[in-house]
C-alpha atoms as a PDB file:
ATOM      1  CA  UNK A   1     -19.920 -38.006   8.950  1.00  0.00           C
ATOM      2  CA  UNK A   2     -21.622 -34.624   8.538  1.00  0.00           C
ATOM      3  CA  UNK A   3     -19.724 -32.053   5.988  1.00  0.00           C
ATOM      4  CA  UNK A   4     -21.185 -28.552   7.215  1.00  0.00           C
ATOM      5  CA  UNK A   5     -21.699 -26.031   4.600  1.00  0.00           C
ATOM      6  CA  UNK A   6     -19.350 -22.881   5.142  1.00  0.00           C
ATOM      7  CA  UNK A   7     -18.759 -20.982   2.245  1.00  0.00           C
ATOM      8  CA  UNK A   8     -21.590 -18.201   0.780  1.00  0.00           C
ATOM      9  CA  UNK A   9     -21.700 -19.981  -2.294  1.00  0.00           C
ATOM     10  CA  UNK A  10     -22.603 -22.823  -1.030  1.00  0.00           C
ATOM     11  CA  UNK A  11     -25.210 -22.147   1.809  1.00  0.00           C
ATOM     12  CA  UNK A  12     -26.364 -19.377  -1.091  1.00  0.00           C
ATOM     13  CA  UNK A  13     -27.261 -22.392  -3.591  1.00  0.00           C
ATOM     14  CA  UNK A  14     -28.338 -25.050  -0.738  1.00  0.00           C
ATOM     15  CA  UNK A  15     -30.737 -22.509   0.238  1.00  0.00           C
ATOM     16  CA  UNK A  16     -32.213 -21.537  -2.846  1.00  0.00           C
ATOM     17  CA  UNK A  17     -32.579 -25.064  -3.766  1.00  0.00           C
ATOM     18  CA  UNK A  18     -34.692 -24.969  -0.488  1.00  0.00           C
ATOM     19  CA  UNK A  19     -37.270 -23.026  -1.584  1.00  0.00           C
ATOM     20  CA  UNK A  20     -40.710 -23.863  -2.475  1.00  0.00           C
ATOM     21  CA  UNK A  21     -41.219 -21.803  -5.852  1.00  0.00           C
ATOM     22  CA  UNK A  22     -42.148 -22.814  -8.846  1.00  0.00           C
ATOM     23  CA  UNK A  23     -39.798 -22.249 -11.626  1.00  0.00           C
ATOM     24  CA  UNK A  24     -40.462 -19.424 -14.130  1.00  0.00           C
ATOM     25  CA  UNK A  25     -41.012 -20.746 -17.657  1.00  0.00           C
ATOM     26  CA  UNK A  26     -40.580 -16.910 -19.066  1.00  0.00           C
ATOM     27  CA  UNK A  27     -44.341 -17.055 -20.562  1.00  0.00           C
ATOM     28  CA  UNK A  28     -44.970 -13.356 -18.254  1.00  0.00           C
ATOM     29  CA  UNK A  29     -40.908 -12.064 -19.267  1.00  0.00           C
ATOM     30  CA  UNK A  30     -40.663  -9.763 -21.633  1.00  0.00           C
ATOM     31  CA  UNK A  31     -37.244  -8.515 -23.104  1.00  0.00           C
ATOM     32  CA  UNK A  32     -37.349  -4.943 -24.921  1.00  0.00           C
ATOM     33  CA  UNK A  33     -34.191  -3.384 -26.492  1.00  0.00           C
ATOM     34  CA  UNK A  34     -33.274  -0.138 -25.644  1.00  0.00           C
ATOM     35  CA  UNK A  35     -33.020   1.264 -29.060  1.00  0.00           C
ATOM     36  CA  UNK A  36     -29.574   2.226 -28.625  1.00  0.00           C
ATOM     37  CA  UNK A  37     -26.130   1.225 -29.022  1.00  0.00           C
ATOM     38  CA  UNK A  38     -26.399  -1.374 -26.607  1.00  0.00           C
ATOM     39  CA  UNK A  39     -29.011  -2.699 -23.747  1.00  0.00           C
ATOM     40  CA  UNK A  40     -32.111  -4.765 -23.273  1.00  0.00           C
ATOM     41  CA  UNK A  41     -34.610  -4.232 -20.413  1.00  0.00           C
ATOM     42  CA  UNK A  42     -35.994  -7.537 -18.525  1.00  0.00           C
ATOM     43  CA  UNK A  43     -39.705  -7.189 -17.188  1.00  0.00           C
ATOM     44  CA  UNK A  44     -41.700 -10.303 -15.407  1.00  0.00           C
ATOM     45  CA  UNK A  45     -38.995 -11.827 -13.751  1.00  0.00           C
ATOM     46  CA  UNK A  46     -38.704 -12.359 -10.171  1.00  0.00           C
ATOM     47  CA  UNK A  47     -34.668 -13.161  -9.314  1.00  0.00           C
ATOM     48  CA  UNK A  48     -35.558 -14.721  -6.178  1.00  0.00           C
ATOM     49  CA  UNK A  49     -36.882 -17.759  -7.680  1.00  0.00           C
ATOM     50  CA  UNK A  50     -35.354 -20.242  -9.889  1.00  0.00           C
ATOM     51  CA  UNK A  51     -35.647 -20.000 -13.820  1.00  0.00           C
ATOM     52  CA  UNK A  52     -36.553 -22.988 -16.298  1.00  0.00           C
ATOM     53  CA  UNK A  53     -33.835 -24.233 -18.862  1.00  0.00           C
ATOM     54  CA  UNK A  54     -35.754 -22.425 -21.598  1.00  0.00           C
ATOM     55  CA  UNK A  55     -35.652 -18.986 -19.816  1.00  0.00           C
ATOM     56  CA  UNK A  56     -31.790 -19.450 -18.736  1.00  0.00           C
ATOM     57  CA  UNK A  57     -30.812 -20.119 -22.642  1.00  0.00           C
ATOM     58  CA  UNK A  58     -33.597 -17.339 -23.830  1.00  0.00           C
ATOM     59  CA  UNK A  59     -31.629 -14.880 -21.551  1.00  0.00           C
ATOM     60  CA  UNK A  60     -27.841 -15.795 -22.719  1.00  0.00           C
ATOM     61  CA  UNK A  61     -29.090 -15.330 -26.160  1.00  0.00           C
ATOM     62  CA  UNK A  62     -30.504 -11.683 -25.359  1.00  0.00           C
ATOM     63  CA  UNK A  63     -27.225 -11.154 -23.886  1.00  0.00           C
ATOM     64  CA  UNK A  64     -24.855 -12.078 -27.020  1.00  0.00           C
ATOM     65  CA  UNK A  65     -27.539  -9.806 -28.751  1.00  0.00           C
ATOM     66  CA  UNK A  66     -27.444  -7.313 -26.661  1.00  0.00           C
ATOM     67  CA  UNK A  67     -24.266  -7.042 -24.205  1.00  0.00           C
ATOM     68  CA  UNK A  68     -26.639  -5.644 -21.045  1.00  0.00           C
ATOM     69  CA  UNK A  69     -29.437  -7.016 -19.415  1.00  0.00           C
ATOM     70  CA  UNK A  70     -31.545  -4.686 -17.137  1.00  0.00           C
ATOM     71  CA  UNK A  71     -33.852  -6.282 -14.641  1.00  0.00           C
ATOM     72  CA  UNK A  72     -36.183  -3.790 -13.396  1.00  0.00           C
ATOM     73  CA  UNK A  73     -38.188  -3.759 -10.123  1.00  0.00           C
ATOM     74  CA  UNK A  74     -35.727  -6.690  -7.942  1.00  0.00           C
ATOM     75  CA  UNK A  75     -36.122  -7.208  -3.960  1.00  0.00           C
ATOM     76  CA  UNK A  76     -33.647  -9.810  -2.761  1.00  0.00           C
ATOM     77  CA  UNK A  77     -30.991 -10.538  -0.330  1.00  0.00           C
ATOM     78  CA  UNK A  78     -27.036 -11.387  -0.768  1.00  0.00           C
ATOM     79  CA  UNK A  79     -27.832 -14.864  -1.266  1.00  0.00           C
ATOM     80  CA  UNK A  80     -30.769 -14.937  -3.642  1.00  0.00           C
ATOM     81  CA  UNK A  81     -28.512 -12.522  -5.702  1.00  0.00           C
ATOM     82  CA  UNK A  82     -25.579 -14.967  -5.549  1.00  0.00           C
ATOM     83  CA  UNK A  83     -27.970 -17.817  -6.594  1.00  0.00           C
ATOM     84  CA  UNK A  84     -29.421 -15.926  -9.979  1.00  0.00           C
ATOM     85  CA  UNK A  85     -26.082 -14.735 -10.979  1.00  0.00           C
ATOM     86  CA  UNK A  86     -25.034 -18.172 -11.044  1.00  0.00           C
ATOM     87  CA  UNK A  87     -27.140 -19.380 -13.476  1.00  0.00           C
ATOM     88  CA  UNK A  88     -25.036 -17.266 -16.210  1.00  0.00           C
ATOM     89  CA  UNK A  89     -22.026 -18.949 -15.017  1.00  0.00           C
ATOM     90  CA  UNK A  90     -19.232 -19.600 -11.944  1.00  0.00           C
ATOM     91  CA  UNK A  91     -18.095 -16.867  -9.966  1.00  0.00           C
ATOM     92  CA  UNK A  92     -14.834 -15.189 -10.711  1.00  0.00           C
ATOM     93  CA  UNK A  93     -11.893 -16.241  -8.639  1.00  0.00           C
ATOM     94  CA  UNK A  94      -8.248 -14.044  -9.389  1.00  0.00           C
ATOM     95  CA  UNK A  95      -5.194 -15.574  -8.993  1.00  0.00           C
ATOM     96  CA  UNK A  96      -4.132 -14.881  -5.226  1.00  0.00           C
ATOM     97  CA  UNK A  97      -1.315 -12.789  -6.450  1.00  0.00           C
ATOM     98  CA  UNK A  98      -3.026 -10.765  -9.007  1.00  0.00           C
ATOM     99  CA  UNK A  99      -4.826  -8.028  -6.746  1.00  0.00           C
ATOM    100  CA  UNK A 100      -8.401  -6.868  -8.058  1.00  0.00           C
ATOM    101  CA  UNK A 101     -11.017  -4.285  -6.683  1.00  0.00           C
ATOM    102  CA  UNK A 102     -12.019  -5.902  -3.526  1.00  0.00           C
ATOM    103  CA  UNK A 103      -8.540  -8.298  -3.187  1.00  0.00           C
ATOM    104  CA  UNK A 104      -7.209  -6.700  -0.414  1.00  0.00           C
ATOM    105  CA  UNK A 105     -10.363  -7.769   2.070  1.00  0.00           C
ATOM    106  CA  UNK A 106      -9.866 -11.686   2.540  1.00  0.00           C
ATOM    107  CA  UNK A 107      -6.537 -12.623   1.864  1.00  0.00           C
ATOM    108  CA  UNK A 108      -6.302 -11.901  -2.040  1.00  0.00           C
ATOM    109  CA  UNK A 109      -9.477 -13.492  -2.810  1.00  0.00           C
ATOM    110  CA  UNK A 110     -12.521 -10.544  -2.994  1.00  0.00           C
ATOM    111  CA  UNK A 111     -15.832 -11.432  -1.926  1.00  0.00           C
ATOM    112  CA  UNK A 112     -18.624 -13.228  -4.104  1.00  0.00           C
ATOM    113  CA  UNK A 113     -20.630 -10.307  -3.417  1.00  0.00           C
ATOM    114  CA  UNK A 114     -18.521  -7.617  -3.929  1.00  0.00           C
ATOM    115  CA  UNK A 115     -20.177  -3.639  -2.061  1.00  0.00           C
ATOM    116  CA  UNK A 116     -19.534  -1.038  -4.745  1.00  0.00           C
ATOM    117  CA  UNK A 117     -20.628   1.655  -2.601  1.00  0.00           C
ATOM    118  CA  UNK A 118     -19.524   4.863  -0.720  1.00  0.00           C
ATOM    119  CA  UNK A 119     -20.191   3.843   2.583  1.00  0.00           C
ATOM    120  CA  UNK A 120     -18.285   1.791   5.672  1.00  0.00           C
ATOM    121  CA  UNK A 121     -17.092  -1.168   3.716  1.00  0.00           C
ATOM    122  CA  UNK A 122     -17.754  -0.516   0.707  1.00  0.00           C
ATOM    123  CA  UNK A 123     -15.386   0.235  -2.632  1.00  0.00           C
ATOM    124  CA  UNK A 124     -14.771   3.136  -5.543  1.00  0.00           C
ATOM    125  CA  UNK A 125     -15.863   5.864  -3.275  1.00  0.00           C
ATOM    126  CA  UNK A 126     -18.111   8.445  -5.243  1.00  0.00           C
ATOM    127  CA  UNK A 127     -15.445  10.162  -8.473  1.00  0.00           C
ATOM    128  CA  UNK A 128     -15.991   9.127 -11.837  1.00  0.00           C
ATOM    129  CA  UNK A 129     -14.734   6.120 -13.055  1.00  0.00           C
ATOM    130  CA  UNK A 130     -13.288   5.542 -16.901  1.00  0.00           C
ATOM    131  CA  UNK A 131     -14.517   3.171 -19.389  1.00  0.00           C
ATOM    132  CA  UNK A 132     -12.982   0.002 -18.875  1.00  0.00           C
ATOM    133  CA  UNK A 133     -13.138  -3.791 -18.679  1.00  0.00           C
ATOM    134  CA  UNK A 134     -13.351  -5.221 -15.558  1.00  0.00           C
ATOM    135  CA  UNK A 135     -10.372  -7.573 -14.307  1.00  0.00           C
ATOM    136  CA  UNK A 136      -8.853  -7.314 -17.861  1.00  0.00           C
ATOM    137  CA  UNK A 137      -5.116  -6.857 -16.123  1.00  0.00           C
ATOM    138  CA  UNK A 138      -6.117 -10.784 -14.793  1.00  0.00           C
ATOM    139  CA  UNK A 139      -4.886 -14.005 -16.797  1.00  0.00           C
ATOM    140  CA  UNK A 140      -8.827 -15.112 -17.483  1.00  0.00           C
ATOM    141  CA  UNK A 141     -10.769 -11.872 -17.089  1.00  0.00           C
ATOM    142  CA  UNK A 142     -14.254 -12.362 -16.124  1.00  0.00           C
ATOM    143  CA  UNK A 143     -17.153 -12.750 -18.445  1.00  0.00           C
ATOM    144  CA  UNK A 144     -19.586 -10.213 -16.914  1.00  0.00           C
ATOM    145  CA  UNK A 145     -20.705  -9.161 -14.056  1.00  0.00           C
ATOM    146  CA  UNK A 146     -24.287  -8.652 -12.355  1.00  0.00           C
ATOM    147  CA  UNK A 147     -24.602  -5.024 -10.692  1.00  0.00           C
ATOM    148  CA  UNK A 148     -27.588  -5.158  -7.994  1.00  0.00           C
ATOM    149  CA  UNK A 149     -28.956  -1.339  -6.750  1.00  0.00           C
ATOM    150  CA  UNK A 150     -29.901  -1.063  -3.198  1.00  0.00           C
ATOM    151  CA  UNK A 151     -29.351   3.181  -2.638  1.00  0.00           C
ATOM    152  CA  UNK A 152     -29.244   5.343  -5.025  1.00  0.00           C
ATOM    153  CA  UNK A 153     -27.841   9.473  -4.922  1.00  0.00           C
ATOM    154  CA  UNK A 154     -30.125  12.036  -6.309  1.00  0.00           C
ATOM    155  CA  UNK A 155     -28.019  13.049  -8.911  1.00  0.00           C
ATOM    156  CA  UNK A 156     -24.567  11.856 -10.400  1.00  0.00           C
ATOM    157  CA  UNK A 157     -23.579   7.992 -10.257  1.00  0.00           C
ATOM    158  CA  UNK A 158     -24.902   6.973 -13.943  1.00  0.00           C
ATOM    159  CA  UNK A 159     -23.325   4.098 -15.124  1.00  0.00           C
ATOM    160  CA  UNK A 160     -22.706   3.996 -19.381  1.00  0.00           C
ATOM    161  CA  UNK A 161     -21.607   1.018 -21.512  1.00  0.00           C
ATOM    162  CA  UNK A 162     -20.183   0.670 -24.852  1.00  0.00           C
ATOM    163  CA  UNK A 163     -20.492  -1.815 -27.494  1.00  0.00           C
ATOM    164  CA  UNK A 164     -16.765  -2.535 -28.466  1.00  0.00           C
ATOM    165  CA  UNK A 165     -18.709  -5.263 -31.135  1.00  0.00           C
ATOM    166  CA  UNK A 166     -20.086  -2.353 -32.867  1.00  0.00           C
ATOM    167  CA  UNK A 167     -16.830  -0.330 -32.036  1.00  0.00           C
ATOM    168  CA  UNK A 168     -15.072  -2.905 -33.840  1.00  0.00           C
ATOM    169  CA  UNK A 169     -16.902  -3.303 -37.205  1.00  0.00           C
ATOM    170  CA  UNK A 170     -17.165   0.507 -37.372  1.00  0.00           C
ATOM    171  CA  UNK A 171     -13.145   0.912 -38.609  1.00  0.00           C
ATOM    172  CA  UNK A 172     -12.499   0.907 -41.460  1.00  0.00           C
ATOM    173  CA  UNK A 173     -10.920  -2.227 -43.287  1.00  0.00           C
ATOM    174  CA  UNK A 174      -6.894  -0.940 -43.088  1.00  0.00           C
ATOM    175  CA  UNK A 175      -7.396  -0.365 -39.902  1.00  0.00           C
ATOM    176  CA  UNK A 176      -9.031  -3.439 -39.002  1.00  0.00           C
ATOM    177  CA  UNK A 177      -6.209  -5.402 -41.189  1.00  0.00           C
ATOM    178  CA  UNK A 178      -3.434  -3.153 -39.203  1.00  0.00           C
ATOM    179  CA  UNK A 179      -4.600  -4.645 -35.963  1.00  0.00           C
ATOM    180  CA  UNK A 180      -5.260  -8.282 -36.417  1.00  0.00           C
ATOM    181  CA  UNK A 181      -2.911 -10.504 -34.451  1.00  0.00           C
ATOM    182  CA  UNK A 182      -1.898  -7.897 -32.085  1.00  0.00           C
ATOM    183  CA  UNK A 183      -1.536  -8.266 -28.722  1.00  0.00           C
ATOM    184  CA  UNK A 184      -2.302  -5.607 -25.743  1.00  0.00           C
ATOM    185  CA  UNK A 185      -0.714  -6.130 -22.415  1.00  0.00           C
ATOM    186  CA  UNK A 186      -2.906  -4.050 -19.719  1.00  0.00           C
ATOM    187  CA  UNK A 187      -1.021  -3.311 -16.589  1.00  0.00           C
ATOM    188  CA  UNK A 188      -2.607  -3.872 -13.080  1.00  0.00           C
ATOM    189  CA  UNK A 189      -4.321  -0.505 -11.718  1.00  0.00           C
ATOM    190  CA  UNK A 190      -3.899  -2.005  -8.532  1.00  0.00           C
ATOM    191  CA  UNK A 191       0.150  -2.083  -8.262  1.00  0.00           C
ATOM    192  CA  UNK A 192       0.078   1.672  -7.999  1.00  0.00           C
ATOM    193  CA  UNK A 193      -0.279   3.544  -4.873  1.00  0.00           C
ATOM    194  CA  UNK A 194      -3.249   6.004  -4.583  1.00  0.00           C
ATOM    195  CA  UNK A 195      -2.455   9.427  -6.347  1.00  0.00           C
ATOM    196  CA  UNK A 196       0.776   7.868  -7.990  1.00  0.00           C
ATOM    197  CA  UNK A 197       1.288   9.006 -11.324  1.00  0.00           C
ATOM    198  CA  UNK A 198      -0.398   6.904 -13.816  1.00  0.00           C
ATOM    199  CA  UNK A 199       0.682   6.792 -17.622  1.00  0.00           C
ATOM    200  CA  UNK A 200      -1.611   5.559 -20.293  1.00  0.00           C
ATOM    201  CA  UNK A 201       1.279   3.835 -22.394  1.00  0.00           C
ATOM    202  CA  UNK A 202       4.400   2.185 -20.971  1.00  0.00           C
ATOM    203  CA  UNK A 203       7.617   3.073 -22.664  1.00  0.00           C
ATOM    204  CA  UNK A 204      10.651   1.233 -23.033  1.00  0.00           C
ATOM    205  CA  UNK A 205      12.662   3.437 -20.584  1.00  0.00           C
ATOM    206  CA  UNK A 206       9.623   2.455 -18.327  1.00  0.00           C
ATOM    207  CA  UNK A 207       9.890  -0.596 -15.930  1.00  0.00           C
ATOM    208  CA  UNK A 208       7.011  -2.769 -16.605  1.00  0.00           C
ATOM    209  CA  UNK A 209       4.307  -2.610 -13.507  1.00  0.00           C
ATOM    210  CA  UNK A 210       4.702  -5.972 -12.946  1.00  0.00           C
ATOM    211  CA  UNK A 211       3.611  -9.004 -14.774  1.00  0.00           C
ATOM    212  CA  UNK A 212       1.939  -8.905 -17.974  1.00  0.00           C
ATOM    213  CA  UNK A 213      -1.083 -11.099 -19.414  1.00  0.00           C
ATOM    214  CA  UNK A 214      -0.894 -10.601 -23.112  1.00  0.00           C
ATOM    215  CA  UNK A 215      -4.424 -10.876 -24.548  1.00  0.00           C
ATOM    216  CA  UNK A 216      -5.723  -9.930 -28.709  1.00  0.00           C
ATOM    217  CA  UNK A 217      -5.984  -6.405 -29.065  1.00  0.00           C
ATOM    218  CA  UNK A 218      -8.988  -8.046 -31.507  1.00  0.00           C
ATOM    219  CA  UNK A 219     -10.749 -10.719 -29.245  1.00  0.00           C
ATOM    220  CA  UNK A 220     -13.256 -13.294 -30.692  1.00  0.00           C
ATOM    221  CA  UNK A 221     -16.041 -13.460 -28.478  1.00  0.00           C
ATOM    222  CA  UNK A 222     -16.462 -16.925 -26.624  1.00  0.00           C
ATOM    223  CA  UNK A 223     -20.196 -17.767 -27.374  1.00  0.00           C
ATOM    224  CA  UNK A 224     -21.239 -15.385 -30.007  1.00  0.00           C
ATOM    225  CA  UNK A 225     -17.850 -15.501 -32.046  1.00  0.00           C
ATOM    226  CA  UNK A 226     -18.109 -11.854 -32.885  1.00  0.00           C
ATOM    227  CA  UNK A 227     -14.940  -9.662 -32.833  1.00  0.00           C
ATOM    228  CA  UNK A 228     -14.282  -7.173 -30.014  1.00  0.00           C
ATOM    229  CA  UNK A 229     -11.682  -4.039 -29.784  1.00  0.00           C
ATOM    230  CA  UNK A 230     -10.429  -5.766 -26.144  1.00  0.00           C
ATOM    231  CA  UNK A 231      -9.269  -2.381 -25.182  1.00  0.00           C
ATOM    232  CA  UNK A 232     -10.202   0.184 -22.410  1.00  0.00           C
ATOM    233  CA  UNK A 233     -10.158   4.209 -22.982  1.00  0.00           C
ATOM    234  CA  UNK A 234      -7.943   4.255 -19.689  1.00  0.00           C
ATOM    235  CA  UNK A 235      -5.105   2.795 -18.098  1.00  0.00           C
ATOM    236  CA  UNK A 236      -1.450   1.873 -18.949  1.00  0.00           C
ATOM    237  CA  UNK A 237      -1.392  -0.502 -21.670  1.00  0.00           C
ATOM    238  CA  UNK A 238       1.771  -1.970 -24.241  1.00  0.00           C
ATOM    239  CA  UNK A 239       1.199  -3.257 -27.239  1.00  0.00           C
ATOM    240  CA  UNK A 240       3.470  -6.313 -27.408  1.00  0.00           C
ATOM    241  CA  UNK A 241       6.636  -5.765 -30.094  1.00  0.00           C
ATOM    242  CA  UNK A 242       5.273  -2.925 -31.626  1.00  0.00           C
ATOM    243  CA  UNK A 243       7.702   0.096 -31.886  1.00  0.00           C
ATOM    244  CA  UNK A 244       6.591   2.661 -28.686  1.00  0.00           C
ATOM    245  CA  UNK A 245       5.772   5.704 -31.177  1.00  0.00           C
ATOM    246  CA  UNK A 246       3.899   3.784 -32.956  1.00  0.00           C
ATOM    247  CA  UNK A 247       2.252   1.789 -30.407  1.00  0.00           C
ATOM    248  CA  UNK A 248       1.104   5.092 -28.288  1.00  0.00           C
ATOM    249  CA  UNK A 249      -0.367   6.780 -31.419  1.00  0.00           C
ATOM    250  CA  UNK A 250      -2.540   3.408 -31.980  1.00  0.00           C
ATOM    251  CA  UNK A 251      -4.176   2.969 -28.915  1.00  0.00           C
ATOM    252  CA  UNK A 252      -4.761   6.619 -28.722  1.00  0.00           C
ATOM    253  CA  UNK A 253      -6.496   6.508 -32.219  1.00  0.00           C
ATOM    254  CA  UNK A 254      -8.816   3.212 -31.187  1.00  0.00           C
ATOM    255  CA  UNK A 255      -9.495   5.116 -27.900  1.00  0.00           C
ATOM    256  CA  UNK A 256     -10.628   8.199 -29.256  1.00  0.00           C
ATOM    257  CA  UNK A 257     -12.651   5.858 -31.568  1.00  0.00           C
ATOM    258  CA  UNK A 258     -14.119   4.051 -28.514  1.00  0.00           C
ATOM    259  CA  UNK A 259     -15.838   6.776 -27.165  1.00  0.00           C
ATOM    260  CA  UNK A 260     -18.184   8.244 -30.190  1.00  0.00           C
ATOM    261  CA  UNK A 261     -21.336   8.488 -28.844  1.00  0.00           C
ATOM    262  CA  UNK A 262     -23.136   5.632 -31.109  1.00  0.00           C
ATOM    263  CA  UNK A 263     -21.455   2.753 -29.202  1.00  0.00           C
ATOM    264  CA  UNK A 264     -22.801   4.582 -26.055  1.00  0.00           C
ATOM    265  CA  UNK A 265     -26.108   3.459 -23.778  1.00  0.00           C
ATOM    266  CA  UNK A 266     -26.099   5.373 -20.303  1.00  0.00           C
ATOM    267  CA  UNK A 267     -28.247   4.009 -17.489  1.00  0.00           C
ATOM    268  CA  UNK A 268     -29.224   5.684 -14.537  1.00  0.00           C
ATOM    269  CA  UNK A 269     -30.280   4.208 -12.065  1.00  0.00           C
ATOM    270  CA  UNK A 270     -33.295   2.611 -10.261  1.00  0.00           C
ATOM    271  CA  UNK A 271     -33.690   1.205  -6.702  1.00  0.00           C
ATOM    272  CA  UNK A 272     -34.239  -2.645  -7.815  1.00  0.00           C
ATOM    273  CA  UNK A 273     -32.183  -1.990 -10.738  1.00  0.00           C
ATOM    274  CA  UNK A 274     -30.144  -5.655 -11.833  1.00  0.00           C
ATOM    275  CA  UNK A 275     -28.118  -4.786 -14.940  1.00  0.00           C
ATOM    276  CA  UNK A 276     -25.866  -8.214 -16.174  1.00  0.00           C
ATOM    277  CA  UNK A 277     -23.313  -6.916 -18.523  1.00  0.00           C
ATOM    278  CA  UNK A 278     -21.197  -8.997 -20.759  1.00  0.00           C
ATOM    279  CA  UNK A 279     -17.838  -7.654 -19.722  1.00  0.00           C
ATOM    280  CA  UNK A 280     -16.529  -9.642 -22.936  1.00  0.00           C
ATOM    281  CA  UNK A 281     -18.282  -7.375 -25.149  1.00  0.00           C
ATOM    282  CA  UNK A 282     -18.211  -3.734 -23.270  1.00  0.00           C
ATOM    283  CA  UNK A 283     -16.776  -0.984 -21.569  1.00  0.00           C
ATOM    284  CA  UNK A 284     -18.082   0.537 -18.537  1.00  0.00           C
ATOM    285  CA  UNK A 285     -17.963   3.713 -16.455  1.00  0.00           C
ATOM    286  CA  UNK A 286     -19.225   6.081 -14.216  1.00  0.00           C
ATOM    287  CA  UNK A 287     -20.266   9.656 -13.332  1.00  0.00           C
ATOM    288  CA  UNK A 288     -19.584  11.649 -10.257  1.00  0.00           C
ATOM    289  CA  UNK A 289     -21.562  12.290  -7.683  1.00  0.00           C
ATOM    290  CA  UNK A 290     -22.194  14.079  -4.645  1.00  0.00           C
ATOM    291  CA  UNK A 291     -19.949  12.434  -1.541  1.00  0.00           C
ATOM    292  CA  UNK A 292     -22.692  13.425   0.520  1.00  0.00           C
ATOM    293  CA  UNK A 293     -25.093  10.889  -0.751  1.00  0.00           C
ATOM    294  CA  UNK A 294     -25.404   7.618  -1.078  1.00  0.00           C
ATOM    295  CA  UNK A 295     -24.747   5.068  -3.634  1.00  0.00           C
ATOM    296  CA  UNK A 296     -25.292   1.563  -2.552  1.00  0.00           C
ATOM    297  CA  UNK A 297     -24.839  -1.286  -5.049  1.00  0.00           C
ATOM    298  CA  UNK A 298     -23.923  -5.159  -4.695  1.00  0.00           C
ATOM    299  CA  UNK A 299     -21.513  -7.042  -7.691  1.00  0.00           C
ATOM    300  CA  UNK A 300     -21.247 -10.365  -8.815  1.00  0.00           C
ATOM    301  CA  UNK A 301     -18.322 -11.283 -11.313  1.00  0.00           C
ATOM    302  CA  UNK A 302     -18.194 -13.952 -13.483  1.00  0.00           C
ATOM    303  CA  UNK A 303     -15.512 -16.110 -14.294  1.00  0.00           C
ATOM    304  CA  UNK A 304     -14.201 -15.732 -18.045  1.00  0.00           C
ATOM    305  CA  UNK A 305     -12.083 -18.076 -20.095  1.00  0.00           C
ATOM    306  CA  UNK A 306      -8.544 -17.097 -21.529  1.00  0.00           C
ATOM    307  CA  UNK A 307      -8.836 -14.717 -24.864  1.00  0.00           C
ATOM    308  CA  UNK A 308      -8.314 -15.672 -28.159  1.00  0.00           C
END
């Protein structure tokens, strides 16, 4: 009995395991930190065709060292992007009632390869978007994602991360001691209607916007055990029975915190341009720009495990 292949993961993979290359033992890849807070650029590697064990486990290492991988100079299609994200892990599937960017377009469930672009089908249009983790409203947030550029405008549309590692060990040991144990409930962008008020701290006389996920304000990070401030600069948070006063004035003070300039690297962006970011381990966001241009770009999310 023949079992045809429907899904885009799966033709994706059957197809790459089709082709004829070689696989790259990383003797020609070089990986170069960007002397900042965060970021390593990847040069010699071609992500259309399949890496060696050795590379695969040399590259997971950069990326607990250095939170963002940049692949310069890439050419390939949806698929052969789908197959090299894979290597770093199994895409990210939401729980079908717990909308995400992209949700809305097959029944609850976005697409493995997600259009973050300002065009006919595509998502996040072309304003600036605030630092945040991706999907961290979600039960198991994802563990990164792979950003692929295809257009890019003349000016405007830079994307910056932040090293919430470095964030972390940067306060000071009361304050470090004052937020162990706590737990941050991030409420789901998604439940509120376009241009609908949006509060950065629920209060009690509040209703809650929906179900919470209740993850450590103070996450241990899964594979390099390092500890991360788990906590976006935007977005309408609670942190779990902590007085409201008090509560509001923390996350203000860690926010403010969260966006000094030495936890900052900002990219802008190349045609070709991969960047793999451990969404564990950093905030992201983005600058304005001009809705007359274009800004095509492809995303691949990877599933995470529950925090702890």
């Amino acid at each position: 009995m023949s079992y045809p292949l429907t899904t885009p993961l799966s033709l994706a993979l059957q197809h790459a395991a089709q082709q004829a290359f070689q696989p790259q033992d990383g003797s020609g890849v070089s990986i170069t930190p960007t002397g900042e807070a965060l970021g390593a650029v990847v040069t010699g590697l071609d992500a259309n065709r399949p890496l060696s064990a050795a590379l695969v486990r040399r590259l997971k290492q950069a990326l607990d060292d250095h939170h963002i991988l940049i692949f310069k100079q890439q050419a390939l299609g949806d698929d052969a992007f789908l197959a090299f994200s894979t290597y770093f892990g199994s895409v990210f599937r939401p729980p079908e009632d717990v909308p995400v960017l992209a949700s809305a377009s097959n029944d609850g469930i976005p697409p493995d390869v997600v259009p973050v672009a300002n065009v006919e089908g595509g998502y996040t249009g072309n304003g600036e978007l605030f630092p945040h983790i991706d999907h961290q409203w979600t039960p198991l947030p994802s563990s990164g994602s792979l950003l692929y550029a295809l257009e890019v405008p003349g000016s405007g549309g830079d994307t910056s991360w932040y090293n919430i590692s470095a964030a972390y060990e940067a306060l000071s040991p009361a304050l470090k001691a004052r937020i162990d144990g706590l737990q941050l409930i991030t409420y789901n962008p998604f439940l509120r209607a376009k241009g609908q008020s949006r509060p950065q701290y629920r209060r009690p006389e509040a209703e809650p916007l929906g179900p919470g996920f209740p993850h450590p304000l103070v996450r241990n990070h899964p594979s390099s055990g390092k500890k991360l401030l788990f906590l976006a600069t935007h977005g309408e948070v609670e942190l779990v029975g902590v007085d409201a006063d008090e509560g509001e004035a923390l996350i203000a003070e860690l926010r403010a915190h969260l966006l000094l300039p030495q936890f900052r690297y900002e990219h802008r962006w190349s045609v070709g341009d991969i960047v793999y970011w451990d969404n564990q381990a950093t905030l992201h966001s983005r600058t304005a720009f001009p809705e007359t241009e274009r800004r095509v770009l492809k995303r691949v999310s990877l599933a995470g495990s529950r925090p702890y």
